[in-house]
C-alpha atoms as a PDB file:
ATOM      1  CA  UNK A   1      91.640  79.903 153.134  1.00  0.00           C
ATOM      2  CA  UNK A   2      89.545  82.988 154.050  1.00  0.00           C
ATOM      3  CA  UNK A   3      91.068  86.045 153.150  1.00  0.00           C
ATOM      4  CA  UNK A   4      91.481  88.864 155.260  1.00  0.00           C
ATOM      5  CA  UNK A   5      93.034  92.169 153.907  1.00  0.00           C
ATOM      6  CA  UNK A   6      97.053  92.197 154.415  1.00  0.00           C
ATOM      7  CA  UNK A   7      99.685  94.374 154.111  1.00  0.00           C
ATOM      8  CA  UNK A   8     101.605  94.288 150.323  1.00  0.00           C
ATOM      9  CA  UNK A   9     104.498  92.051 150.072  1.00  0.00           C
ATOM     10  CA  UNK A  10     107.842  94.124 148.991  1.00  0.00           C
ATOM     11  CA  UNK A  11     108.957  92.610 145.958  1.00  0.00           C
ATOM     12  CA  UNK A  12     107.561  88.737 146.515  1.00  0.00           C
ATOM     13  CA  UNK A  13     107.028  88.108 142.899  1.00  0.00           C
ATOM     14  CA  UNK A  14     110.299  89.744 141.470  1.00  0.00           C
ATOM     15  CA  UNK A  15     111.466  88.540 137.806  1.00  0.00           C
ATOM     16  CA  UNK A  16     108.031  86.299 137.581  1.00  0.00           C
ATOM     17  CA  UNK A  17     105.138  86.583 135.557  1.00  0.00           C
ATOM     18  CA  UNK A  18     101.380  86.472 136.511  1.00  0.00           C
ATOM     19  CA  UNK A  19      98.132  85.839 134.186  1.00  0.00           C
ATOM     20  CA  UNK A  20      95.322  87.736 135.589  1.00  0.00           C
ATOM     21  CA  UNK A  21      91.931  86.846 134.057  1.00  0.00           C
ATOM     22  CA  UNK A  22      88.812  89.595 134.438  1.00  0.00           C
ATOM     23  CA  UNK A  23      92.254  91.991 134.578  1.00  0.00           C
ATOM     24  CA  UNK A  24      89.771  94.959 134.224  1.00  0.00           C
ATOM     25  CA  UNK A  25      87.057  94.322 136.668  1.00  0.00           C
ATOM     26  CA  UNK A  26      87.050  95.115 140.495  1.00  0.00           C
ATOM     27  CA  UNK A  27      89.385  92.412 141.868  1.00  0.00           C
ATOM     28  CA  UNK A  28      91.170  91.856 138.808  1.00  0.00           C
ATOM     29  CA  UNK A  29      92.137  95.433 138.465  1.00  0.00           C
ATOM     30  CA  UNK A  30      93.016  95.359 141.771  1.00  0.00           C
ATOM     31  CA  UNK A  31      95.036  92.212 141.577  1.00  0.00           C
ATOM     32  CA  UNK A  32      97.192  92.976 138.490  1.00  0.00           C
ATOM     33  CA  UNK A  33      98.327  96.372 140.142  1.00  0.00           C
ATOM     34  CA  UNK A  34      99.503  94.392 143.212  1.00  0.00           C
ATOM     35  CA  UNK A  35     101.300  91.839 141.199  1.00  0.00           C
ATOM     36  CA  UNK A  36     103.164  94.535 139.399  1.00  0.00           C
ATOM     37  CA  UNK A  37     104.116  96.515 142.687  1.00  0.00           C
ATOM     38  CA  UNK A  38     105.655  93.297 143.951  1.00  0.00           C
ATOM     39  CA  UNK A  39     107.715  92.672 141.099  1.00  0.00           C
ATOM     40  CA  UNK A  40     105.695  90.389 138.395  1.00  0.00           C
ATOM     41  CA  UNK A  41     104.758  91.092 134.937  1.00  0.00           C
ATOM     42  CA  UNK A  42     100.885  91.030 134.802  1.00  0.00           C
ATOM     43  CA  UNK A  43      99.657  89.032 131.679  1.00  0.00           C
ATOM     44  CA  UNK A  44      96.394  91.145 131.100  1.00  0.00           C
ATOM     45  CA  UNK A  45      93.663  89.215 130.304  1.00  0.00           C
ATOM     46  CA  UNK A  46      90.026  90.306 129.502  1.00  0.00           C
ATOM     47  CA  UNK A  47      87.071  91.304 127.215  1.00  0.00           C
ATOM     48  CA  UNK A  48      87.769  94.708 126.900  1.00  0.00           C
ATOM     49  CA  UNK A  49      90.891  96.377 125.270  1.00  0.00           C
ATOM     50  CA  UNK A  50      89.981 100.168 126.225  1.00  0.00           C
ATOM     51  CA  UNK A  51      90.130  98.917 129.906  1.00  0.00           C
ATOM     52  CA  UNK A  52      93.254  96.988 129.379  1.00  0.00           C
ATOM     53  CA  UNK A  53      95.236  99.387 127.852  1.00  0.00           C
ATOM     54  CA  UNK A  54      94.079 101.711 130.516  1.00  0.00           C
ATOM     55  CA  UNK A  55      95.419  99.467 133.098  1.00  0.00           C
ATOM     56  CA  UNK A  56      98.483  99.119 131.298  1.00  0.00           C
ATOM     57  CA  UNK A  57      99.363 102.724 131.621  1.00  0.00           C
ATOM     58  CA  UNK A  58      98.704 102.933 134.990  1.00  0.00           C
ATOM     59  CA  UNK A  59     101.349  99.853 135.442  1.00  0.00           C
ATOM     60  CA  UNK A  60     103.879 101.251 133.393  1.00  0.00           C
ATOM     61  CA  UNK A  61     103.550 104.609 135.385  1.00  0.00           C
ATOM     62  CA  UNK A  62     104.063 102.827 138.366  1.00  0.00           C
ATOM     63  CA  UNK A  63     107.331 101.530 136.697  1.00  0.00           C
ATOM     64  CA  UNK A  64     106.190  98.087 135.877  1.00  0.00           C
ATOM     65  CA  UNK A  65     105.211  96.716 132.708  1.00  0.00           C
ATOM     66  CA  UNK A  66     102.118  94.467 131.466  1.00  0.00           C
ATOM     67  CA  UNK A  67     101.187  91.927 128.708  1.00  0.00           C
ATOM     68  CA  UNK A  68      97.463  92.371 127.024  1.00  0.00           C
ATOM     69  CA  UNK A  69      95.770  89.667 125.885  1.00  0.00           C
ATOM     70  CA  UNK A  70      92.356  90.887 125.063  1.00  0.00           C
ATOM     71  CA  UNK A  71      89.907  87.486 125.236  1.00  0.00           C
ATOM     72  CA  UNK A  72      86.281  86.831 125.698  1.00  0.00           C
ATOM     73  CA  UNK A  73      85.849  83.638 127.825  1.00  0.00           C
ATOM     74  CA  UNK A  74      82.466  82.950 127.091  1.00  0.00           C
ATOM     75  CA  UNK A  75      83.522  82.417 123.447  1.00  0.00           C
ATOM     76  CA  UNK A  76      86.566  80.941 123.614  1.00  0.00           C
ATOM     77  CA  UNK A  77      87.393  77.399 123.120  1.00  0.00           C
ATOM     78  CA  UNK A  78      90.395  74.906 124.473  1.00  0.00           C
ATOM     79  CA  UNK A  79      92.570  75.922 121.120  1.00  0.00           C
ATOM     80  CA  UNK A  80      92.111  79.519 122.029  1.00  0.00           C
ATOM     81  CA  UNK A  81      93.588  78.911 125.868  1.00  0.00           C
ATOM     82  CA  UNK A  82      96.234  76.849 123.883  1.00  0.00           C
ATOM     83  CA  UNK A  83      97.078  79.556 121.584  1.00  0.00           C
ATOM     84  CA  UNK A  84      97.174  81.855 124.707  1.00  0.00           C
ATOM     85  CA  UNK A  85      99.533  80.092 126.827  1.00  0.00           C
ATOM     86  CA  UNK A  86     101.952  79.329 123.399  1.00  0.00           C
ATOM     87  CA  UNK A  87     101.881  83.335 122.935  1.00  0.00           C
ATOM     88  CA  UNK A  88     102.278  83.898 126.626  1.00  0.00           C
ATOM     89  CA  UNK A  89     105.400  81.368 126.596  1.00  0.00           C
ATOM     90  CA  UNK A  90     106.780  83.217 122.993  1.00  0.00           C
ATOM     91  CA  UNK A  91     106.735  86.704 124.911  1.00  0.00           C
ATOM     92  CA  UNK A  92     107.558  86.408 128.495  1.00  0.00           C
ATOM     93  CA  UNK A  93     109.053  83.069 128.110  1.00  0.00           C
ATOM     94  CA  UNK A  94     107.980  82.120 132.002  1.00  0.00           C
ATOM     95  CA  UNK A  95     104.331  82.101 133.609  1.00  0.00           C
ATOM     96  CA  UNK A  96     104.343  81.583 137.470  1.00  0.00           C
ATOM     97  CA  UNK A  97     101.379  82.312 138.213  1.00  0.00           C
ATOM     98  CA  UNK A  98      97.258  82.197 137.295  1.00  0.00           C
ATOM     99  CA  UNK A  99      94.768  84.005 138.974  1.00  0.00           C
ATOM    100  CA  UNK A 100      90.735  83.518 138.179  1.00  0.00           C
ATOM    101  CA  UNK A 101      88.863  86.975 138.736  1.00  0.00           C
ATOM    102  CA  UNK A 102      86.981  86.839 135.682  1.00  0.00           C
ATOM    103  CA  UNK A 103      83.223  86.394 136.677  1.00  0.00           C
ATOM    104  CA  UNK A 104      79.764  86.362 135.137  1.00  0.00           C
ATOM    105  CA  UNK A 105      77.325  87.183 137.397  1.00  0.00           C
ATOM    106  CA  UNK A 106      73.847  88.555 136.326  1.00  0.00           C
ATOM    107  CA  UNK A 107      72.060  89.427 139.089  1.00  0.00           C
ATOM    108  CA  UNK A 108      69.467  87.513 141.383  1.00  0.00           C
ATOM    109  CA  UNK A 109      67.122  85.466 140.674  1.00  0.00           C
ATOM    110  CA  UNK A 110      65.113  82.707 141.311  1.00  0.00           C
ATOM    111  CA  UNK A 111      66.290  79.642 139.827  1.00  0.00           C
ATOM    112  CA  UNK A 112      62.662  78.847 138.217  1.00  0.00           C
ATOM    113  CA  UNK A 113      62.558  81.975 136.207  1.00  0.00           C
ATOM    114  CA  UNK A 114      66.506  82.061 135.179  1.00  0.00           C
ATOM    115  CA  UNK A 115      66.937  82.458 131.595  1.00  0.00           C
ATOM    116  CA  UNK A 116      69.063  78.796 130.175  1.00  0.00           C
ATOM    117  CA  UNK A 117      71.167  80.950 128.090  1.00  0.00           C
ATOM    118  CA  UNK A 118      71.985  83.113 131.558  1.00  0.00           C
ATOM    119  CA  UNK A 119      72.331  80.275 133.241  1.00  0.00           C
ATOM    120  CA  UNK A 120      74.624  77.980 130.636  1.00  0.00           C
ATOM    121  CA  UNK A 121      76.735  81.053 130.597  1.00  0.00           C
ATOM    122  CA  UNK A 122      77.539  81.557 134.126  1.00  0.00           C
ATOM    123  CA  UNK A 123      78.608  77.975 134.236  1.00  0.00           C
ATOM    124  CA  UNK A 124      80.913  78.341 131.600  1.00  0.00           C
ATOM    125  CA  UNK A 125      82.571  81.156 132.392  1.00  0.00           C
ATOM    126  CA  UNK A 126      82.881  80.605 135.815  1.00  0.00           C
ATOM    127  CA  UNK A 127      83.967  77.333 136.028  1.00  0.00           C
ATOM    128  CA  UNK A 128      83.999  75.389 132.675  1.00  0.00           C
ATOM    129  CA  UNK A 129      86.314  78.615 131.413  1.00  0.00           C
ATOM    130  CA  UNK A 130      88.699  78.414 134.617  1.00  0.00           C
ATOM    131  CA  UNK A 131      89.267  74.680 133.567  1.00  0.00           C
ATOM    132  CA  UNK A 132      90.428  75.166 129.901  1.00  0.00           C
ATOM    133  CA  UNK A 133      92.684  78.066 130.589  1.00  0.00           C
ATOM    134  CA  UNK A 134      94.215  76.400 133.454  1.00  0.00           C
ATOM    135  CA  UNK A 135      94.790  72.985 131.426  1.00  0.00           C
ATOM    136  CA  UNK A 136      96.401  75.175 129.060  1.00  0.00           C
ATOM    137  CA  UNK A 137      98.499  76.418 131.027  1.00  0.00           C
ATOM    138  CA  UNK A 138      99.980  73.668 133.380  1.00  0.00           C
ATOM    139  CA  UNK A 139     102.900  73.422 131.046  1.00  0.00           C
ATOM    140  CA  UNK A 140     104.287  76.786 131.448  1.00  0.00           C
ATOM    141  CA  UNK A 141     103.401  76.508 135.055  1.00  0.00           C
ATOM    142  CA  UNK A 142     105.217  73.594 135.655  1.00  0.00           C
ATOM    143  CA  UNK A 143     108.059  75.238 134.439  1.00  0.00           C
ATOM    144  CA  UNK A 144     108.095  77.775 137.316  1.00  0.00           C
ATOM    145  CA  UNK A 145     110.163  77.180 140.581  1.00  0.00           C
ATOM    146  CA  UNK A 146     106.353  78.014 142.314  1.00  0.00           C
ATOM    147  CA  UNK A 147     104.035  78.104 139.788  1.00  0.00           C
ATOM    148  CA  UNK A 148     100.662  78.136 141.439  1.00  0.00           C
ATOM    149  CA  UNK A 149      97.053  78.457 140.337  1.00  0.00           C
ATOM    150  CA  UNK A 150      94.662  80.888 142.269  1.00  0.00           C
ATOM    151  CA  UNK A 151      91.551  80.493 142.032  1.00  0.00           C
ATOM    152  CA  UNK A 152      88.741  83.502 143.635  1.00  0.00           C
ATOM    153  CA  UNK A 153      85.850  81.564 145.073  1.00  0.00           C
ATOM    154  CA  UNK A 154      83.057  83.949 146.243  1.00  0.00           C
ATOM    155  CA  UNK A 155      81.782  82.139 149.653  1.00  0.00           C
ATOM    156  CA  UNK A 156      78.450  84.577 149.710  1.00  0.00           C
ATOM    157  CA  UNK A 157      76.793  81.779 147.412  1.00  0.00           C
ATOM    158  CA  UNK A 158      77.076  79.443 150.498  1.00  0.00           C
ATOM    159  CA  UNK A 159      76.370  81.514 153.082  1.00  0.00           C
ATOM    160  CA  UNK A 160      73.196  82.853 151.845  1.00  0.00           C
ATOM    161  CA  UNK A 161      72.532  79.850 149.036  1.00  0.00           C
ATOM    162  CA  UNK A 162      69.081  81.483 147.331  1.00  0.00           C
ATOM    163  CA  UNK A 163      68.699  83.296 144.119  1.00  0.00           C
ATOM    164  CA  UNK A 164      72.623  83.048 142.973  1.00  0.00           C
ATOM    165  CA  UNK A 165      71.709  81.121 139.726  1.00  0.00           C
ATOM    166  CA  UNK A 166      74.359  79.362 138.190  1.00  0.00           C
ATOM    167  CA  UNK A 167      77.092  81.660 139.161  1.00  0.00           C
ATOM    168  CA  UNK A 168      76.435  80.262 142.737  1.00  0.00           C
ATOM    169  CA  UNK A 169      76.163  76.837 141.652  1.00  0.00           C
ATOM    170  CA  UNK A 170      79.544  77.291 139.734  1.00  0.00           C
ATOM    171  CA  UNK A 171      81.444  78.728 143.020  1.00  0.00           C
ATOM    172  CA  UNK A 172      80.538  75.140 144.474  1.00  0.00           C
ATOM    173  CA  UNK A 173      81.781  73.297 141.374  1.00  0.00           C
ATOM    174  CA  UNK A 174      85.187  75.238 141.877  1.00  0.00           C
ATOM    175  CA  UNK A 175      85.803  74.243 145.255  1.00  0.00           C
ATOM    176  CA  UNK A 176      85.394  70.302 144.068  1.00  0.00           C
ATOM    177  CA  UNK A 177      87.482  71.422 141.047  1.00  0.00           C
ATOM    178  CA  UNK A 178      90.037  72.970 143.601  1.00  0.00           C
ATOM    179  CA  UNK A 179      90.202  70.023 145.999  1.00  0.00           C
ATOM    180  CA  UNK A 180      90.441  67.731 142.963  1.00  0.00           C
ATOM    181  CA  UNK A 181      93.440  69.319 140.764  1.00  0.00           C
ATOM    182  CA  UNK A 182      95.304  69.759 144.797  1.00  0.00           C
ATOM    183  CA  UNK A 183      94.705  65.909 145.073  1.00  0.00           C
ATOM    184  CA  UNK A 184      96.111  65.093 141.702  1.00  0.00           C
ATOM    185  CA  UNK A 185      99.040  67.488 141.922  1.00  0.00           C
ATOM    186  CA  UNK A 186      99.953  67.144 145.859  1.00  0.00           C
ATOM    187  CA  UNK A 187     103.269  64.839 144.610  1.00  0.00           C
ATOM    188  CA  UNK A 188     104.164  68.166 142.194  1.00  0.00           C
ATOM    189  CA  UNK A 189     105.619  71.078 142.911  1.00  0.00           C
ATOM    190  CA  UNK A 190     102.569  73.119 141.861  1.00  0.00           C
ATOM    191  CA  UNK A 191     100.215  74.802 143.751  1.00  0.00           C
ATOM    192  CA  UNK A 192      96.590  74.985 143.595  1.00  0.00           C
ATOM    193  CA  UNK A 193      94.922  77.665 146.118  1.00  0.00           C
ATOM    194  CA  UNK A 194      91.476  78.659 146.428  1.00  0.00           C
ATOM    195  CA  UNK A 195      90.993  82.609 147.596  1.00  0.00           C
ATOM    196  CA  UNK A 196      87.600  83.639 148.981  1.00  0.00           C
ATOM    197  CA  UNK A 197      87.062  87.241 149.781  1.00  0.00           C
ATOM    198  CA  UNK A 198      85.284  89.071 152.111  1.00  0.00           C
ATOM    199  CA  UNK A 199      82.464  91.108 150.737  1.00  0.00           C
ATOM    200  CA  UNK A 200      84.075  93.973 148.232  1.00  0.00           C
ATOM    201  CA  UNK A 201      83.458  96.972 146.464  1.00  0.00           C
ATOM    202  CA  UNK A 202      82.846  95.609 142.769  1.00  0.00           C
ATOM    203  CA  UNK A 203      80.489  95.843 140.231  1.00  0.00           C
ATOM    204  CA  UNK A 204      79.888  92.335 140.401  1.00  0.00           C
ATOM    205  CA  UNK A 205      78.357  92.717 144.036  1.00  0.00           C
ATOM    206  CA  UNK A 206      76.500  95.802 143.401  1.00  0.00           C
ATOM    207  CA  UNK A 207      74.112  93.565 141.246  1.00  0.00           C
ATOM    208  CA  UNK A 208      73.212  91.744 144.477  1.00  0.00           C
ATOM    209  CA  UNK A 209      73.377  94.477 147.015  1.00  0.00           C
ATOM    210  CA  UNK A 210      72.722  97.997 147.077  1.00  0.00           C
ATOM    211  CA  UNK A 211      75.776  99.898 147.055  1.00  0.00           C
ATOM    212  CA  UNK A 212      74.296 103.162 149.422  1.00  0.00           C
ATOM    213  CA  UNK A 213      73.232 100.637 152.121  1.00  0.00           C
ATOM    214  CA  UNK A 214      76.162  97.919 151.245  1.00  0.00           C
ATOM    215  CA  UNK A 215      78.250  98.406 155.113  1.00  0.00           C
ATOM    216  CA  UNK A 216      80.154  95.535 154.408  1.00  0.00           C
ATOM    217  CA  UNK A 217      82.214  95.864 151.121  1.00  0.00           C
ATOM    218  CA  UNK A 218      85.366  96.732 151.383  1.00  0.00           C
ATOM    219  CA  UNK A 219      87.852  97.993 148.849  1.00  0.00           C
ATOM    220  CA  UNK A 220      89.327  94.628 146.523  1.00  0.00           C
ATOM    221  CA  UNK A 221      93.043  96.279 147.108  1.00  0.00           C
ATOM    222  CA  UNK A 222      93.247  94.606 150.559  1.00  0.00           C
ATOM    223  CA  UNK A 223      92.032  90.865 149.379  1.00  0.00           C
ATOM    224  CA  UNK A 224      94.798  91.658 146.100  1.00  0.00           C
ATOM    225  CA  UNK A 225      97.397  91.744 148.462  1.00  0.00           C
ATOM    226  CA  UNK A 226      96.316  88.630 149.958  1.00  0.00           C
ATOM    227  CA  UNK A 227      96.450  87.049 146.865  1.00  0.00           C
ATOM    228  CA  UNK A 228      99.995  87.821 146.470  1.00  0.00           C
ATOM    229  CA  UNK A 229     100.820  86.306 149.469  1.00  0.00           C
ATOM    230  CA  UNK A 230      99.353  83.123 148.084  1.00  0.00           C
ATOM    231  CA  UNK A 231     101.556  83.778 144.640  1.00  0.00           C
ATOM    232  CA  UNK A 232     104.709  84.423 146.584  1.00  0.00           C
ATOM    233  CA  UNK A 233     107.369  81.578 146.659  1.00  0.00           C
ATOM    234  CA  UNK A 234     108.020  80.213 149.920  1.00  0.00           C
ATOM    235  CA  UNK A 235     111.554  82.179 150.355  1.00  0.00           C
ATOM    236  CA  UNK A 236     110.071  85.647 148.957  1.00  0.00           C
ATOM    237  CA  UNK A 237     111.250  88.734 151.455  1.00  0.00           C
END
């Protein structure tokens, strides 16, 4: 689907629990705080703890309340994701729902002059990454009443195909990767949804635009609450 900024849902994801990867960053920030307003406990997931904790306070103001799982994704292998989702089933004893915000992006460049260890690790963590956790985590989603997988795509890549390295070669990879795990789990009560933004205030796309002449971007909140609409079971208010 293409998302379009929509009102928050009151209480959709009551009682449920969400892991949000790249928890800190522009969407991900954005994404966790809407989960939380509409009732879920946010699994925090991301490189930095500072920024985690930070965004746990601001949940907890709010009246919610948040797991932290600090992680690196570039480093971490299949028994790490399988640790995570064994801790995440010990503590909140339910996960309903995964969203994919983490991203690596670079900058542009020209293919030709990428550096390989740039470009092995935008493939990793943007789509190699996605993979393990979500493998890891089928179990506890299959557990959930609606457990669904949400994965951001970024559709600038192929609109505008040039310079995007392997981060825009990866956003192809995950719509095959979407269509794929949909296929194989259309007879299952899980769901597998693909999210693609409109252009948004992040860091991410101020390393391919310049943010004083950037018209476009809008702020992530809207696409968030979007996103909750795609976490939402089918009977939410």
């Amino acid at each position: 689907m293409s998302a379009a900024p929509t009102p928050p849902v009151e209480r959709a994801l009551d009682g449920r629990a969400v892991l949000v990867t790249g928890a800190h960053g522009g969407l991900g920030r954005a994404v966790a705080l809407a989960c939380a307003a509409a009732g879920a406990q946010p699994v925090l997931l991301g490189r930095k703890s500072r920024k985690l904790e930070q965004l746990a306070d601001a949940i907890e103001k709010a009246g919610g309340r948040a797991l932290l799982y600090p992680l690196d994704l570039e480093g971490a292998t299949p028994d790490d994701y399988a640790e995570l989702a064994t801790r995440v089933g010990e503590h909140v004893g339910r996960l309903d729902g995964l969203v994919h915000c983490a991203a690596e992006f670079a900058g542009l460049t020209p293919l030709e002059h990428t550096d390989p260890a740039a470009f092995a690790r935008a493939l990793h963590v943007d789509l190699t990454a996605r993979w393990w956790l979500t493998q890891a985590c089928l179990p506890l989603l299959r557990g959930s009443d609606a457990g669904t997988v949400v994965f951001v795509i970024d559709p600038a890549p192929c609109a505008a195909p040039a310079y995007w390295g392997g981060y825009g070669i990866a956003q192809h990879g995950l719509e095959a990767l979407v269509a794929m795990l949909d296929a194989e789990t259309a007879s299952t009560p899980l769901r597998v949804r693909a999210l693609r933004p409109g252009p948004m205030r992040t860091p991410l796309r101020a390393r391919a635009y310049a943010a004083d002449s950037d018209r476009l971007a809008r702020d992530p909140a809207g696409f968030a609450a979007a996103c909750v609409d795609l976490l939402a079971p089918a009977d939410a208010p």
